[in-house]
PDB file of N, CA and C in Angstrom:
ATOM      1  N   UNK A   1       0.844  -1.189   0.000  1.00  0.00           N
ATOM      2  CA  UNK A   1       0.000   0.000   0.000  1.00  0.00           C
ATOM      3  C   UNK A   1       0.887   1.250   0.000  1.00  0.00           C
ATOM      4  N   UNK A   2       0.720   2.031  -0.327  1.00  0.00           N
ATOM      5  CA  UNK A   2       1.375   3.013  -1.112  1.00  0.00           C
ATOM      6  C   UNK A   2       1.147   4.095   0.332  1.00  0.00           C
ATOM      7  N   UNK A   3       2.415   5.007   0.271  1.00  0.00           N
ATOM      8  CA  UNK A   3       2.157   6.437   1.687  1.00  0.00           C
ATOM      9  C   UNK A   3       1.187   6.944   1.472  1.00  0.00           C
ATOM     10  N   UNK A   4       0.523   7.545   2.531  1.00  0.00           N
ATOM     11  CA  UNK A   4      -0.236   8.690   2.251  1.00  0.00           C
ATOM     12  C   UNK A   4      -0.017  10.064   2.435  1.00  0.00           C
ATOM     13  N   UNK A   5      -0.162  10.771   1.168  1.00  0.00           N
ATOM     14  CA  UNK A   5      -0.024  12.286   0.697  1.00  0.00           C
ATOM     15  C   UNK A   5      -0.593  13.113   1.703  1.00  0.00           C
ATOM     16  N   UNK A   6       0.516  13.963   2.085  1.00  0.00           N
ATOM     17  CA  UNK A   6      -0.298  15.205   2.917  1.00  0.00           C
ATOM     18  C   UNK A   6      -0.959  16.126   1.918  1.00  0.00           C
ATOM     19  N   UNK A   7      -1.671  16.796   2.591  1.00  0.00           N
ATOM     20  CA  UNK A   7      -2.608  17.868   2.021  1.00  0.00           C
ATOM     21  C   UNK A   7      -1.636  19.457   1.615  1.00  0.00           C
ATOM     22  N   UNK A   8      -1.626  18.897   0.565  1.00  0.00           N
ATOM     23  CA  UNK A   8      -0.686  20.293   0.215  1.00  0.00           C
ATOM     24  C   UNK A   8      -1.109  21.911   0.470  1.00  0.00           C
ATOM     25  N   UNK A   9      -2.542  22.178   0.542  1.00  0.00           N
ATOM     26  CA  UNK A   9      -3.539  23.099   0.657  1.00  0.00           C
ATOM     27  C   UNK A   9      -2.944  23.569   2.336  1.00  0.00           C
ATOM     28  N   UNK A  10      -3.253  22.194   3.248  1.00  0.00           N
ATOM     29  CA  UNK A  10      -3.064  22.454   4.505  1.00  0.00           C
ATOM     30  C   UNK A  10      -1.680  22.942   5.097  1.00  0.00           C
ATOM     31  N   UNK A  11      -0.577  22.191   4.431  1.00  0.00           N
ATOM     32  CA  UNK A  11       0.758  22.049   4.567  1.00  0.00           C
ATOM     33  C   UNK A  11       1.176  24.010   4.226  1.00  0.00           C
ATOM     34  N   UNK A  12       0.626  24.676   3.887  1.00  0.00           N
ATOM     35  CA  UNK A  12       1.028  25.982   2.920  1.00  0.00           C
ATOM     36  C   UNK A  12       0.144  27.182   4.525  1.00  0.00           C
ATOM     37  N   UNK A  13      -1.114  26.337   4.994  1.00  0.00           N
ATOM     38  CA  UNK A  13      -1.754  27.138   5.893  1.00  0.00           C
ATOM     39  C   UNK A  13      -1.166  27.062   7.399  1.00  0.00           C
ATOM     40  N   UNK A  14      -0.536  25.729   7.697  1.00  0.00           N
ATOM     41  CA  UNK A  14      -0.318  25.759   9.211  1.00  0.00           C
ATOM     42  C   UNK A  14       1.540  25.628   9.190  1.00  0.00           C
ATOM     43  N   UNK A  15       2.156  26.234  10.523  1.00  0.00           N
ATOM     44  CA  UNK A  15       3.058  25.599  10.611  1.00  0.00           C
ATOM     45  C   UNK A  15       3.245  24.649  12.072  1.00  0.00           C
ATOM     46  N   UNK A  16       4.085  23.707  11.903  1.00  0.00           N
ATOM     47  CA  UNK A  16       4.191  23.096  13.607  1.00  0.00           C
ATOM     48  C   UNK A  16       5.354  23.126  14.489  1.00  0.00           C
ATOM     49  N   UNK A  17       5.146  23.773  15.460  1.00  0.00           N
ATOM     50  CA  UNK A  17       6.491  23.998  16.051  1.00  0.00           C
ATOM     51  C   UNK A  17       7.074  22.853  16.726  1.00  0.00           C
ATOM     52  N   UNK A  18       8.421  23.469  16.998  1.00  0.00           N
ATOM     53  CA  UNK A  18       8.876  22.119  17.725  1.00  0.00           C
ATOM     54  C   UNK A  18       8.725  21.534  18.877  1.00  0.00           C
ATOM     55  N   UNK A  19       7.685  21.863  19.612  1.00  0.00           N
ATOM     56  CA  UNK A  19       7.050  21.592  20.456  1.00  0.00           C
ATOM     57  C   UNK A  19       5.643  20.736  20.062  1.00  0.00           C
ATOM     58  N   UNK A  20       5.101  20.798  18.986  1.00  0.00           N
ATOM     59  CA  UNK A  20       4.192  19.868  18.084  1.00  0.00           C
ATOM     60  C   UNK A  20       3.021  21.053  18.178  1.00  0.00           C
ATOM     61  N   UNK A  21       3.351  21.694  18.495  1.00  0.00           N
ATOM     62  CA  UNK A  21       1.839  22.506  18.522  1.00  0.00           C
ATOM     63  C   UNK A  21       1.487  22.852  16.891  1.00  0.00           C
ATOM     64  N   UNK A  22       0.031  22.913  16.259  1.00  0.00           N
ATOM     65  CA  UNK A  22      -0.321  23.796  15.404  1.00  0.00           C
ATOM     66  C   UNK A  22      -0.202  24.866  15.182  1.00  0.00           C
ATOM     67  N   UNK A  23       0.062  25.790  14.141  1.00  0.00           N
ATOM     68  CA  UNK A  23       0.106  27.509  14.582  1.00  0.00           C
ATOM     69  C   UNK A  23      -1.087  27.637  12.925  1.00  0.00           C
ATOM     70  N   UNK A  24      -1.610  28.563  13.375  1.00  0.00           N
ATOM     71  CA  UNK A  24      -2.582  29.410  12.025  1.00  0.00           C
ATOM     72  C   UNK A  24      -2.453  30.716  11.873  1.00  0.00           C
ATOM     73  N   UNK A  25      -2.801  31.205  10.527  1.00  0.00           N
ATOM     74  CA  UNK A  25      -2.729  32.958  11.190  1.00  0.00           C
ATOM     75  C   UNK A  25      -4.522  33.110  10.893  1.00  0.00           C
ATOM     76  N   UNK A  26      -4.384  33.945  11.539  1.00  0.00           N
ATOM     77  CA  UNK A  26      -5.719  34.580  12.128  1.00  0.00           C
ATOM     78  C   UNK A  26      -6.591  35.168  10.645  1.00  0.00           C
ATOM     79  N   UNK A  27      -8.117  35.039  10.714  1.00  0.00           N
ATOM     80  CA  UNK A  27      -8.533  35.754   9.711  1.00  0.00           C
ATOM     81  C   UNK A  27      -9.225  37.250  10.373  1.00  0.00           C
ATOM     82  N   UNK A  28      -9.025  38.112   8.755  1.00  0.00           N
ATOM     83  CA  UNK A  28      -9.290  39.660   8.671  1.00  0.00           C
ATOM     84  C   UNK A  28      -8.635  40.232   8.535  1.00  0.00           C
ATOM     85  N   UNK A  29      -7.120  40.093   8.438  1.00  0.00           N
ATOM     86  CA  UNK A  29      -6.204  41.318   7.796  1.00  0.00           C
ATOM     87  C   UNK A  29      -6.071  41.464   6.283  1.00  0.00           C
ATOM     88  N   UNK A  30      -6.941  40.950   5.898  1.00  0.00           N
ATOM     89  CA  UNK A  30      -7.031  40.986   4.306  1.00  0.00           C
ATOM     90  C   UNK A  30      -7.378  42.424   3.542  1.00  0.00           C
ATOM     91  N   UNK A  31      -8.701  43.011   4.017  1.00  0.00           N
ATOM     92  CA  UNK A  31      -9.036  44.105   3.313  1.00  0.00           C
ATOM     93  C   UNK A  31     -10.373  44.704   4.343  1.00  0.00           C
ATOM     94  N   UNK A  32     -10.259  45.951   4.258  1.00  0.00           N
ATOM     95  CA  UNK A  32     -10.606  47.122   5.687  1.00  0.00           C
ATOM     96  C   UNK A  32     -10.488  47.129   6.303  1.00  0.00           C
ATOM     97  N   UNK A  33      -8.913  47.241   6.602  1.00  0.00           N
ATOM     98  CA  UNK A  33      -8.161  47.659   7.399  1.00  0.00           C
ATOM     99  C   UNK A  33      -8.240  49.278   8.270  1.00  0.00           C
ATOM    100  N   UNK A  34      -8.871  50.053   6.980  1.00  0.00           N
ATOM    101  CA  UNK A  34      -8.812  51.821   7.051  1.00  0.00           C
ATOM    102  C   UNK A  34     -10.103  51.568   8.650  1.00  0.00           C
ATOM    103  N   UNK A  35     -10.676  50.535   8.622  1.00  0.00           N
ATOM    104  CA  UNK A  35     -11.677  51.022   9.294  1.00  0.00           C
ATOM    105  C   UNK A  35     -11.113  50.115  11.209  1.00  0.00           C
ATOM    106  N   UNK A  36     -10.562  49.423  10.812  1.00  0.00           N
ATOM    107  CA  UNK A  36     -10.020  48.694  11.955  1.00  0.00           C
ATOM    108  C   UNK A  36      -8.732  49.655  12.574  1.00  0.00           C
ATOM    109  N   UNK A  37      -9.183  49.922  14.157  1.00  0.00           N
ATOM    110  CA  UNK A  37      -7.755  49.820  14.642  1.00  0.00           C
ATOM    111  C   UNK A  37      -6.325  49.814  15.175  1.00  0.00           C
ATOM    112  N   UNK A  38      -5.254  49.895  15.284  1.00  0.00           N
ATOM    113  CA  UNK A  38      -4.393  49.685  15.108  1.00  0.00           C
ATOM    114  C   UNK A  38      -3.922  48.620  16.099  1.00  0.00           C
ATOM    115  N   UNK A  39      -4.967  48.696  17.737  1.00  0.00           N
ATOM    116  CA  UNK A  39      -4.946  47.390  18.481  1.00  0.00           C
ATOM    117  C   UNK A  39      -5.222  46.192  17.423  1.00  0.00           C
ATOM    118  N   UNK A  40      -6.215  46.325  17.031  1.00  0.00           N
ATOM    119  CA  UNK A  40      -6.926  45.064  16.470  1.00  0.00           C
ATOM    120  C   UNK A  40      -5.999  44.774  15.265  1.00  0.00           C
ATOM    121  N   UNK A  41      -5.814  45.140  14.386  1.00  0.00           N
ATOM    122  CA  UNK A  41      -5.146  44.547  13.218  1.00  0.00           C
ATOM    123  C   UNK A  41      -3.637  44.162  13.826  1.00  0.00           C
ATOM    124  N   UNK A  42      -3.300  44.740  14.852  1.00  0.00           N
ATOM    125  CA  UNK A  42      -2.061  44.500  15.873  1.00  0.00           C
ATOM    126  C   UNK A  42      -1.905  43.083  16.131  1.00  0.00           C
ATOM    127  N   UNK A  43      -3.106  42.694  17.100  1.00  0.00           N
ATOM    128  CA  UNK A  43      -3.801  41.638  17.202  1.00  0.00           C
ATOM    129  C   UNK A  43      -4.115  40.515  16.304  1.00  0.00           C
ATOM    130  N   UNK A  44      -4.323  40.813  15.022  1.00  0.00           N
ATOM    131  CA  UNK A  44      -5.028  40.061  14.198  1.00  0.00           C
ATOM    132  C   UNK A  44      -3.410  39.186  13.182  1.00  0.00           C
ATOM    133  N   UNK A  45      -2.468  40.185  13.733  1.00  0.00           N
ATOM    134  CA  UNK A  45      -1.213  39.985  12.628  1.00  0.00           C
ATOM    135  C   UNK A  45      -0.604  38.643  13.562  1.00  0.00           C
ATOM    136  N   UNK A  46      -0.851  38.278  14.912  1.00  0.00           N
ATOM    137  CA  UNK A  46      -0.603  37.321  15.393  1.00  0.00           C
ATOM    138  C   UNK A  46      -0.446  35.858  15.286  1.00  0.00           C
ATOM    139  N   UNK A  47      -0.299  34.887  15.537  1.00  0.00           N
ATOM    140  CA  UNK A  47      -0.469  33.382  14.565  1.00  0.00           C
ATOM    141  C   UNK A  47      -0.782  32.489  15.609  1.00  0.00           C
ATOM    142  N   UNK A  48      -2.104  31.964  15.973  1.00  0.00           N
ATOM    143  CA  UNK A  48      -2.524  31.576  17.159  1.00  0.00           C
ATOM    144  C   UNK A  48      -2.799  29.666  16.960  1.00  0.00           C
ATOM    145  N   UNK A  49      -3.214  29.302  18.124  1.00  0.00           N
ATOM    146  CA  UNK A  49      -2.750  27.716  17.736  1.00  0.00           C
ATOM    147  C   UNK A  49      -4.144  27.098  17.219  1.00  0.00           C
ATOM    148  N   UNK A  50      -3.995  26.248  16.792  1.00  0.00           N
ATOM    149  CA  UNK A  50      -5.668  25.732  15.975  1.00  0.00           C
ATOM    150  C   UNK A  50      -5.957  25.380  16.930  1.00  0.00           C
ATOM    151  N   UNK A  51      -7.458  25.496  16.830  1.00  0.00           N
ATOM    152  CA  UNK A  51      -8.378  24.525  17.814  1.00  0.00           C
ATOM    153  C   UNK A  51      -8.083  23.697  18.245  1.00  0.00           C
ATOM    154  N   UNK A  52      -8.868  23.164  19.591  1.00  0.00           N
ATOM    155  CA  UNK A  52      -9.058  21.933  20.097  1.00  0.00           C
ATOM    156  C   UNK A  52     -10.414  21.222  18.666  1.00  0.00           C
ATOM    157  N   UNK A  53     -11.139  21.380  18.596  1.00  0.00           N
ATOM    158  CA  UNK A  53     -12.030  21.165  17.845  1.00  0.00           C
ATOM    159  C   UNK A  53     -12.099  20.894  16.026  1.00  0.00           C
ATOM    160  N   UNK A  54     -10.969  21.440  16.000  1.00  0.00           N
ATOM    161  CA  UNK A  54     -10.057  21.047  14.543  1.00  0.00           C
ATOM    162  C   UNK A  54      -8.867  20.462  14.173  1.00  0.00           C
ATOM    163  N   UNK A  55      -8.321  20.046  15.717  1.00  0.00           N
ATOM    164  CA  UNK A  55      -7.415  20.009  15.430  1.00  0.00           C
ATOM    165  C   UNK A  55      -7.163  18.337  15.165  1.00  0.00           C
ATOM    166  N   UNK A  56      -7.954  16.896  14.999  1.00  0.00           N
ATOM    167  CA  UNK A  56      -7.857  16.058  14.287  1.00  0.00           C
ATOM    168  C   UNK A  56      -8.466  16.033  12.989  1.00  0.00           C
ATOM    169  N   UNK A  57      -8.915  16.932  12.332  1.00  0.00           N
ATOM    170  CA  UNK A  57      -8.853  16.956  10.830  1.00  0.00           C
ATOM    171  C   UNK A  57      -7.535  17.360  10.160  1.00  0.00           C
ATOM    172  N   UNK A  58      -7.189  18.344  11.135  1.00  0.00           N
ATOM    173  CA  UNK A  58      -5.810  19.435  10.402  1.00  0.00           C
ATOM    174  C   UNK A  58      -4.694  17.979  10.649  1.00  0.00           C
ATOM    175  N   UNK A  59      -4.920  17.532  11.545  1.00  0.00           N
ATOM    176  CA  UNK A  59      -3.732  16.723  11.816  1.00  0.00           C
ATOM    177  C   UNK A  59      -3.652  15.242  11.073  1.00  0.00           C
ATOM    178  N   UNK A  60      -4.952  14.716  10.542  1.00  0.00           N
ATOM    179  CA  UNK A  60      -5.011  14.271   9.402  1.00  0.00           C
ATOM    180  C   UNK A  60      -4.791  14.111   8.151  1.00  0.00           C
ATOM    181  N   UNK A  61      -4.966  16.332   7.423  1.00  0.00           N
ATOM    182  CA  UNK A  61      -4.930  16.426   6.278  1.00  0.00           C
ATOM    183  C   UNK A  61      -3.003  16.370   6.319  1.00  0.00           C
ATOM    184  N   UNK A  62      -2.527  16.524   7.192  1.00  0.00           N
ATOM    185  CA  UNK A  62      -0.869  16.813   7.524  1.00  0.00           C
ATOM    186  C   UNK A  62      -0.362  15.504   7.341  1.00  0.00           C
ATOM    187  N   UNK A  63      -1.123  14.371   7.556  1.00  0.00           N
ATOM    188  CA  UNK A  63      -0.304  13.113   7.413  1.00  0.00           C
ATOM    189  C   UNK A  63       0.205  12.998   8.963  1.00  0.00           C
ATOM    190  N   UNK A  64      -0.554  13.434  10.159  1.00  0.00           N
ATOM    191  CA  UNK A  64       0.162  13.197  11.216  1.00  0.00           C
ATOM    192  C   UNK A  64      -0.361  12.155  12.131  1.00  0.00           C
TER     193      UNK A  64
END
């Protein structure tokens, strides 16, 4: 039986530290910004850890 392929989609969105944790970056710094801010988009530029609640799919699509 042949390996199984990680999710290249996923592999590009999370990184894992060396501690195994998940990291994501946060959504909304994309566009209206003018109206957010400077705490919040401060905030938002952060890279926080995935869910408890997602985090056996993500760790699935990873091949982990």
């Amino acid at each position: 039986m042949p390996k199984q392929k990680s999710h290249s989609g996923m592999g590009k969105r999370v990184k894992v530290t060396g501690s195994g944790k998940i990291m994501r970056q946060q959504a909304g710094l994309r566009h209206r910004l003018e109206v957010k801010s400077s705490k919040e988009t401060r905030d938002l530029s952060r890279s926080v850890e995935v869910s408890k609640a997602d985090l056996p799919r993500v760790k699935k699509l990873l091949g982990r």
